[in-house]
N, C-alpha and C. Protein backbone atom coordinates (compact mmCIF):
# COMPACT_ATOMS: atom_id res chain seq x y z
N UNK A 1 53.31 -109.88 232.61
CA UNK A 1 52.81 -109.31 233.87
C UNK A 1 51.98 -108.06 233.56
N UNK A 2 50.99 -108.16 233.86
CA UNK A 2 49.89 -106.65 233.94
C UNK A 2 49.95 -105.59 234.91
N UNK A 3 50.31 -104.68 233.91
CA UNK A 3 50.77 -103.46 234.90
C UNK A 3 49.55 -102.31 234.35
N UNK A 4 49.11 -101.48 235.92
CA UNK A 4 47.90 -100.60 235.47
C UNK A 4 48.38 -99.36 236.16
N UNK A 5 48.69 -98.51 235.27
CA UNK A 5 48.92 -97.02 235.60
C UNK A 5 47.77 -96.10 235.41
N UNK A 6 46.95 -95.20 236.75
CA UNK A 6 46.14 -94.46 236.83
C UNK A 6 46.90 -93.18 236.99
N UNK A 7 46.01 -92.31 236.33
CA UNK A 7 46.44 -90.10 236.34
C UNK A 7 45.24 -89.80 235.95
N UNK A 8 45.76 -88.61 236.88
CA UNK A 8 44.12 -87.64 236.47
C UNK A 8 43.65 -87.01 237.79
N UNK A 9 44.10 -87.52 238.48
CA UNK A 9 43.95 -87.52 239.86
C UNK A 9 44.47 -85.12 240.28
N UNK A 10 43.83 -84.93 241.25
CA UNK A 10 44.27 -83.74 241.08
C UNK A 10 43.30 -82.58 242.80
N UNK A 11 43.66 -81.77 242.98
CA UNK A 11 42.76 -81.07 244.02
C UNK A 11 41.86 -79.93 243.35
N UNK A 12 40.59 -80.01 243.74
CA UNK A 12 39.47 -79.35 243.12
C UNK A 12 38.85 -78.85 244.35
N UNK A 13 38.12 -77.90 243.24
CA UNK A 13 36.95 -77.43 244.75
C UNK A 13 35.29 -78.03 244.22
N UNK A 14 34.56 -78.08 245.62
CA UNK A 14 33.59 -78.95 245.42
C UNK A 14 32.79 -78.32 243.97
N UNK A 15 32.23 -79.14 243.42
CA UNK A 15 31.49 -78.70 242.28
C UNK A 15 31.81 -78.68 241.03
N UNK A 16 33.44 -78.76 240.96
CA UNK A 16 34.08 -79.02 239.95
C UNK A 16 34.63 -80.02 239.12
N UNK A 17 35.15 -80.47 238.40
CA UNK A 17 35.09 -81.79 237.47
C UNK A 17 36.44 -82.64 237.01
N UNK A 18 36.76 -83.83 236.81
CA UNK A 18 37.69 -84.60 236.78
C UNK A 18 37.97 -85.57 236.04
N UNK A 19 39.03 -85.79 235.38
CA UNK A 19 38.56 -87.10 234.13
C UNK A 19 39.71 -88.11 234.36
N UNK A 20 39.80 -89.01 234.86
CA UNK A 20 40.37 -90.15 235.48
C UNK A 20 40.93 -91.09 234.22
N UNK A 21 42.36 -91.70 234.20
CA UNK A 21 42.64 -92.09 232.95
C UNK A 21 43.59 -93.65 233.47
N UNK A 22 43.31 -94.42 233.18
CA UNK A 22 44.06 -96.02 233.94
C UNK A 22 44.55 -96.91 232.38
N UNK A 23 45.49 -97.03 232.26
CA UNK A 23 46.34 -97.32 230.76
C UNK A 23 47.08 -98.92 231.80
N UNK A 24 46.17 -100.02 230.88
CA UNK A 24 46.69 -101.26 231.21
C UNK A 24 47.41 -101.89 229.72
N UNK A 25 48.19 -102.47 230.58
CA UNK A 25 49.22 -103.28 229.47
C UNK A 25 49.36 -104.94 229.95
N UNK A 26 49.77 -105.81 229.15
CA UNK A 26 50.21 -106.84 228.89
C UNK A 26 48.78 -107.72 229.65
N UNK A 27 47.65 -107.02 229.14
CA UNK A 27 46.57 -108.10 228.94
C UNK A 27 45.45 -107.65 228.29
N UNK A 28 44.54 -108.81 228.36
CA UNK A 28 43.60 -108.53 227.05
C UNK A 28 42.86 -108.06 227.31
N UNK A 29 42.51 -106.20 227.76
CA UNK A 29 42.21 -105.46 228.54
C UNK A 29 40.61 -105.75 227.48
N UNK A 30 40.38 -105.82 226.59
CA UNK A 30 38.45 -105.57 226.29
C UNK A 30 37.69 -106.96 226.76
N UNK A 31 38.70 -107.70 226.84
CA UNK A 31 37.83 -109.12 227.50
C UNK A 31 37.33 -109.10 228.71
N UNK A 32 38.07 -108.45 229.24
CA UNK A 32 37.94 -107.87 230.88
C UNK A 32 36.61 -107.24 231.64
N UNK A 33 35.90 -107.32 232.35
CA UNK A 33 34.97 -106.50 232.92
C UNK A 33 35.98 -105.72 234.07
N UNK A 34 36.08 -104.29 233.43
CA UNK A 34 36.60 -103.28 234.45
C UNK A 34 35.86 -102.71 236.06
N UNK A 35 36.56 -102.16 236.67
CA UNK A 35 35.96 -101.24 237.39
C UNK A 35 37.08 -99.75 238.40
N UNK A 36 36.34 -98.74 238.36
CA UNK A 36 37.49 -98.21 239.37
C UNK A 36 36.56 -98.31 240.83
N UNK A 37 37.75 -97.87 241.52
CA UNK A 37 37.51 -97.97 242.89
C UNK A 37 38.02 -97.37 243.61
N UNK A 38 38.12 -96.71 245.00
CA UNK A 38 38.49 -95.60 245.82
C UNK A 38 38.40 -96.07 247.22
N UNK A 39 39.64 -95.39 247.90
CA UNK A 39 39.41 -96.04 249.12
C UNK A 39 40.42 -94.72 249.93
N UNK A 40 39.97 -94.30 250.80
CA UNK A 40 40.17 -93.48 251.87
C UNK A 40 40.87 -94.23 253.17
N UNK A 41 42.25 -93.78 254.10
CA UNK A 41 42.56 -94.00 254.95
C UNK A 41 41.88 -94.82 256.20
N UNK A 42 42.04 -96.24 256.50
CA UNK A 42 41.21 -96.52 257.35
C UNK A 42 39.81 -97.21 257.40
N UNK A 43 39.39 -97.32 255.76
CA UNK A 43 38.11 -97.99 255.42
C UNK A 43 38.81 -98.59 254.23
N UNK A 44 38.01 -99.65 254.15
CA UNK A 44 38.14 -100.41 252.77
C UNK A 44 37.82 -99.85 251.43
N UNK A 45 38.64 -100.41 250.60
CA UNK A 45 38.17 -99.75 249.16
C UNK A 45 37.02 -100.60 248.43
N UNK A 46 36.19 -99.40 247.85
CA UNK A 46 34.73 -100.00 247.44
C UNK A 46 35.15 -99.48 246.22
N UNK A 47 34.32 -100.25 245.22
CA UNK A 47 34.09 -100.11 243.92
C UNK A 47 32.88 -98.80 243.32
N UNK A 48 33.11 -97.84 242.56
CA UNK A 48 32.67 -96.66 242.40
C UNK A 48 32.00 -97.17 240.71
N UNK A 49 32.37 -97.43 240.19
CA UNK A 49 31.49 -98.39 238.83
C UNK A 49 32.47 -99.13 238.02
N UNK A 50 31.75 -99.69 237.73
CA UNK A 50 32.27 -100.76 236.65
C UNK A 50 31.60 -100.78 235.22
N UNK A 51 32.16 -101.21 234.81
CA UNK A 51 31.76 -101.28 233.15
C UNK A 51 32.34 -102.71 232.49
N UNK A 52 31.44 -103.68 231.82
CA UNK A 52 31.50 -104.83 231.38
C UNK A 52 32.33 -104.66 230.10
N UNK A 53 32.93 -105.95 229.49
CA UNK A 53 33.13 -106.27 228.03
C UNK A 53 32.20 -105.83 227.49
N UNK A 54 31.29 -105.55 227.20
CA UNK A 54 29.97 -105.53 226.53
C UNK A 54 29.65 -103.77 226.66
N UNK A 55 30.25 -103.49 227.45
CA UNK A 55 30.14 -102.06 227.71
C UNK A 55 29.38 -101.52 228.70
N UNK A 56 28.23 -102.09 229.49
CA UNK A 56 27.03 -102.13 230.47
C UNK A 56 27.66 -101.28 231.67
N UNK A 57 26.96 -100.54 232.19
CA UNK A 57 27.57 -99.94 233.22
C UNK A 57 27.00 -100.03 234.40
N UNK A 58 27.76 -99.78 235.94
CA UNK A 58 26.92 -99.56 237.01
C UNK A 58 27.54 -98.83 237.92
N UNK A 59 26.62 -98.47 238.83
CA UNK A 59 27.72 -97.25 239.97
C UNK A 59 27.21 -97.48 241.08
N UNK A 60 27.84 -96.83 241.75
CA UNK A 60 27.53 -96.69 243.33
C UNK A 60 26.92 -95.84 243.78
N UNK A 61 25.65 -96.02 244.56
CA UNK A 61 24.58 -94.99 244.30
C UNK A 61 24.93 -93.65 244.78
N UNK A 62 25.86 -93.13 245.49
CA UNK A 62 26.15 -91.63 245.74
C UNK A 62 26.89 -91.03 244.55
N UNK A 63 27.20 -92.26 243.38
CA UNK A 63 27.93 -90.80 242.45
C UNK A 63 27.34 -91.50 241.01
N UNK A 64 26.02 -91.71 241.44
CA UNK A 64 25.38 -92.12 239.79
C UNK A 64 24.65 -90.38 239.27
N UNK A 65 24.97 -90.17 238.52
CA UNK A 65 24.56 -89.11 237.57
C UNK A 65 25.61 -88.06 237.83
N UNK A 66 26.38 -88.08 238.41
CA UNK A 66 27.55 -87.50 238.56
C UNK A 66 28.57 -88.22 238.05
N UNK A 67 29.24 -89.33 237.84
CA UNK A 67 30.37 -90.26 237.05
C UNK A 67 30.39 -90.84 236.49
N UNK A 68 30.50 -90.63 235.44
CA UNK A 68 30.48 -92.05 233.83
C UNK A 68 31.56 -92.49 233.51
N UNK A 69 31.73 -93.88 233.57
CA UNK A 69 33.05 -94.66 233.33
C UNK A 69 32.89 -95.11 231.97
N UNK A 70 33.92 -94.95 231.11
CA UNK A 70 34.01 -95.56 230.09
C UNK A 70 35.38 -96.27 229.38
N UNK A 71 35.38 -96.81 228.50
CA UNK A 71 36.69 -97.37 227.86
C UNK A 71 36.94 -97.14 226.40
N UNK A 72 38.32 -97.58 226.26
CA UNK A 72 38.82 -97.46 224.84
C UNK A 72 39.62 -98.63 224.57
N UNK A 73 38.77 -99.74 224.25
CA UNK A 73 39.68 -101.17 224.16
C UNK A 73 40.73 -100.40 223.06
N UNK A 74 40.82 -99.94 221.94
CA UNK A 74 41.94 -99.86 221.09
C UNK A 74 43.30 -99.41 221.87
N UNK A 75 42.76 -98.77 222.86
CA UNK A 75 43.88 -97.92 223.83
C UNK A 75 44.06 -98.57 225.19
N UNK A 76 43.46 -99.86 225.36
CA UNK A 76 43.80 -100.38 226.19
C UNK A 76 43.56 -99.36 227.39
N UNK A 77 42.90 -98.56 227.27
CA UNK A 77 42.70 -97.34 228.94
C UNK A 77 41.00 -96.97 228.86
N UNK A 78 40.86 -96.97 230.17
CA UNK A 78 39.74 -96.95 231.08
C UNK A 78 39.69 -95.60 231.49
N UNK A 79 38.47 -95.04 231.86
CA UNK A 79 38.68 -93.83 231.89
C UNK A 79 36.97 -93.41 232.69
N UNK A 80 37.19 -92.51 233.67
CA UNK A 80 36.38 -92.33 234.81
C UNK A 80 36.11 -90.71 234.65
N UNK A 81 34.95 -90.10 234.29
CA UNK A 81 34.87 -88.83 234.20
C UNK A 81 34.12 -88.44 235.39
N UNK A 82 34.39 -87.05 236.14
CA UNK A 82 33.85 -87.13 237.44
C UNK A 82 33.25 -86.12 237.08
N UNK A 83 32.35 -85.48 237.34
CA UNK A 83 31.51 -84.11 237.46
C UNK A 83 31.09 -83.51 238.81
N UNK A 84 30.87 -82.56 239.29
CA UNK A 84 29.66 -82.35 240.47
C UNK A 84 30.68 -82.97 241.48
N UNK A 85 32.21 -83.03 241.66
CA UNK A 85 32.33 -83.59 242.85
C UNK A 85 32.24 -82.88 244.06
N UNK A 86 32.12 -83.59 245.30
CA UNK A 86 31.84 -83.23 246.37
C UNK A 86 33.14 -83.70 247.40
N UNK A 87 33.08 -82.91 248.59
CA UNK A 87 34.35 -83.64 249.44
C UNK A 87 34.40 -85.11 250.04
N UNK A 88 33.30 -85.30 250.01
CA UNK A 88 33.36 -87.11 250.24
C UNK A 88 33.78 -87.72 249.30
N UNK A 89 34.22 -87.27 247.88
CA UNK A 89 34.70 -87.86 246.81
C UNK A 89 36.34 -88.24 247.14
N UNK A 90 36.63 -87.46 248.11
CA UNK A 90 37.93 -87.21 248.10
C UNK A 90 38.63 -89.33 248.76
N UNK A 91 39.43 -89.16 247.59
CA UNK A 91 40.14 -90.66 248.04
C UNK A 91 40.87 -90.92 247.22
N UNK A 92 41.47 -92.07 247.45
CA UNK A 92 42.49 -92.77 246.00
C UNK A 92 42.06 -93.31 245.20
N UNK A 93 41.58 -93.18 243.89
CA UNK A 93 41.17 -94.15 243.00
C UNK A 93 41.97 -95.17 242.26
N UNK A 94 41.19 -96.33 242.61
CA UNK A 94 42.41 -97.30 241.57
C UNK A 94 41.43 -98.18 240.44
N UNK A 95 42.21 -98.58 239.44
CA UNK A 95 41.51 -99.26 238.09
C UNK A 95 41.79 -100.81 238.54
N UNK A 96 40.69 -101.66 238.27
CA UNK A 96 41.27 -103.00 238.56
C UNK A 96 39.98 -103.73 237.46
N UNK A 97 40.34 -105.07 237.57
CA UNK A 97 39.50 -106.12 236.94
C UNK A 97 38.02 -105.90 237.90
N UNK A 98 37.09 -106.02 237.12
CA UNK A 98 35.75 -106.48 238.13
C UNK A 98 35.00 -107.43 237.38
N UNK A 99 33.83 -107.39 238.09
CA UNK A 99 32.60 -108.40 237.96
C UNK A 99 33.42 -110.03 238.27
N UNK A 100 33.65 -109.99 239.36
CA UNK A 100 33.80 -111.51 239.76
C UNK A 100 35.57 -111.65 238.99
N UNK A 101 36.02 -111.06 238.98
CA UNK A 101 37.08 -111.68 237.80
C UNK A 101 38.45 -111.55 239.06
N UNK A 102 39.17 -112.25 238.85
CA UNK A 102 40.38 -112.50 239.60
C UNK A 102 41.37 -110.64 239.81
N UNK A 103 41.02 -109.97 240.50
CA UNK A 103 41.73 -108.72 240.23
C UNK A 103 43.53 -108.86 240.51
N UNK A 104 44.42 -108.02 239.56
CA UNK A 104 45.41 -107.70 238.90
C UNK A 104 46.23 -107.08 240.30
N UNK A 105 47.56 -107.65 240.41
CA UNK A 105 48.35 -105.92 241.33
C UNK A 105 47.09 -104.96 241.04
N UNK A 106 47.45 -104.17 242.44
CA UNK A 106 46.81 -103.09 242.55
C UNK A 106 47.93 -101.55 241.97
N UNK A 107 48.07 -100.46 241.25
CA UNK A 107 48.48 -99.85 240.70
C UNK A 107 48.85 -98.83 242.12
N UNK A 108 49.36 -97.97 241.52
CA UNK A 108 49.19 -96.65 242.88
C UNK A 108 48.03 -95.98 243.42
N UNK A 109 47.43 -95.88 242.10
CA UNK A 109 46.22 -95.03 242.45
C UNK A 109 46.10 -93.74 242.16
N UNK A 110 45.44 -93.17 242.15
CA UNK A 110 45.66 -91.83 241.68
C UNK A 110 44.71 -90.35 242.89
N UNK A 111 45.48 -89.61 243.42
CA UNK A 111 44.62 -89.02 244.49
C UNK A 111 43.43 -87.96 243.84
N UNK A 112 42.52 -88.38 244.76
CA UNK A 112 41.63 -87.17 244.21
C UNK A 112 41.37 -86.42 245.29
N UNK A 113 41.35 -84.84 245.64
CA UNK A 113 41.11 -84.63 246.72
C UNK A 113 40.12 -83.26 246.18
N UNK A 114 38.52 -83.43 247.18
CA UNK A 114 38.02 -82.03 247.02
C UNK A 114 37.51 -81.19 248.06
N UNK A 115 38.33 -80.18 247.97
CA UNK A 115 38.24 -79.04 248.97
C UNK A 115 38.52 -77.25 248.42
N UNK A 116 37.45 -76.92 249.77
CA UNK A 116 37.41 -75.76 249.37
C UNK A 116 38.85 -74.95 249.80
């Protein structure tokens, strides 16, 4: 069974920076096309970027040049660096399978909240 634990999560003030950390087990986490994702009370959770097997990346256009997702197949963990955040950033982020791929339990999530 695949279990995905996200941390990193934390309260900031706008402008300041965040490094997001999702440690999956009992699958073959580099075969995988990743992605994290965030979702706020009341709206659906959207996908914030993803990153392929292959390594290829993409984002969501309000936090491209502000968030680089990357991985560490040896470590089996995914990892979301935030910069420049702003208070619309503020939500739960969660790590899951992407690009079309059957997604996993959903984990807890990890809160991010930014305020002054």
């Amino acid at each position: 069974q695949v279990q995905v634990v996200e941390s990193g999560g934390g309260l900031v003030q706008p402008g300041e920076s965040l490094r997001l950390s999702c440690i999956v087990s009992g699958s073959a986490f580099s075969t995988d096309h990743m992605g994290w994702y965030r979702q706020v009370p009341g709206k659906q959770r959207e996908m914030v970027a993803l990153i392929t097997r292959g390594s290829n990346t993409n984002y969501l256009n309000s936090v491209k040049g502000r968030f680089t997702i990357s991985r560490d197949n040896a470590k089996n963990t995914l990892f979301l660096q935030m910069n420049s955040l702003k208070p619309e950033d503020t939500a739960v982020y969660y790590c899951n399978r992407a690009g079309g791929l059957v997604p996993w339990d959903w984990g807890q999530g990890t809160q991010v909240t930014v305020s002054s």
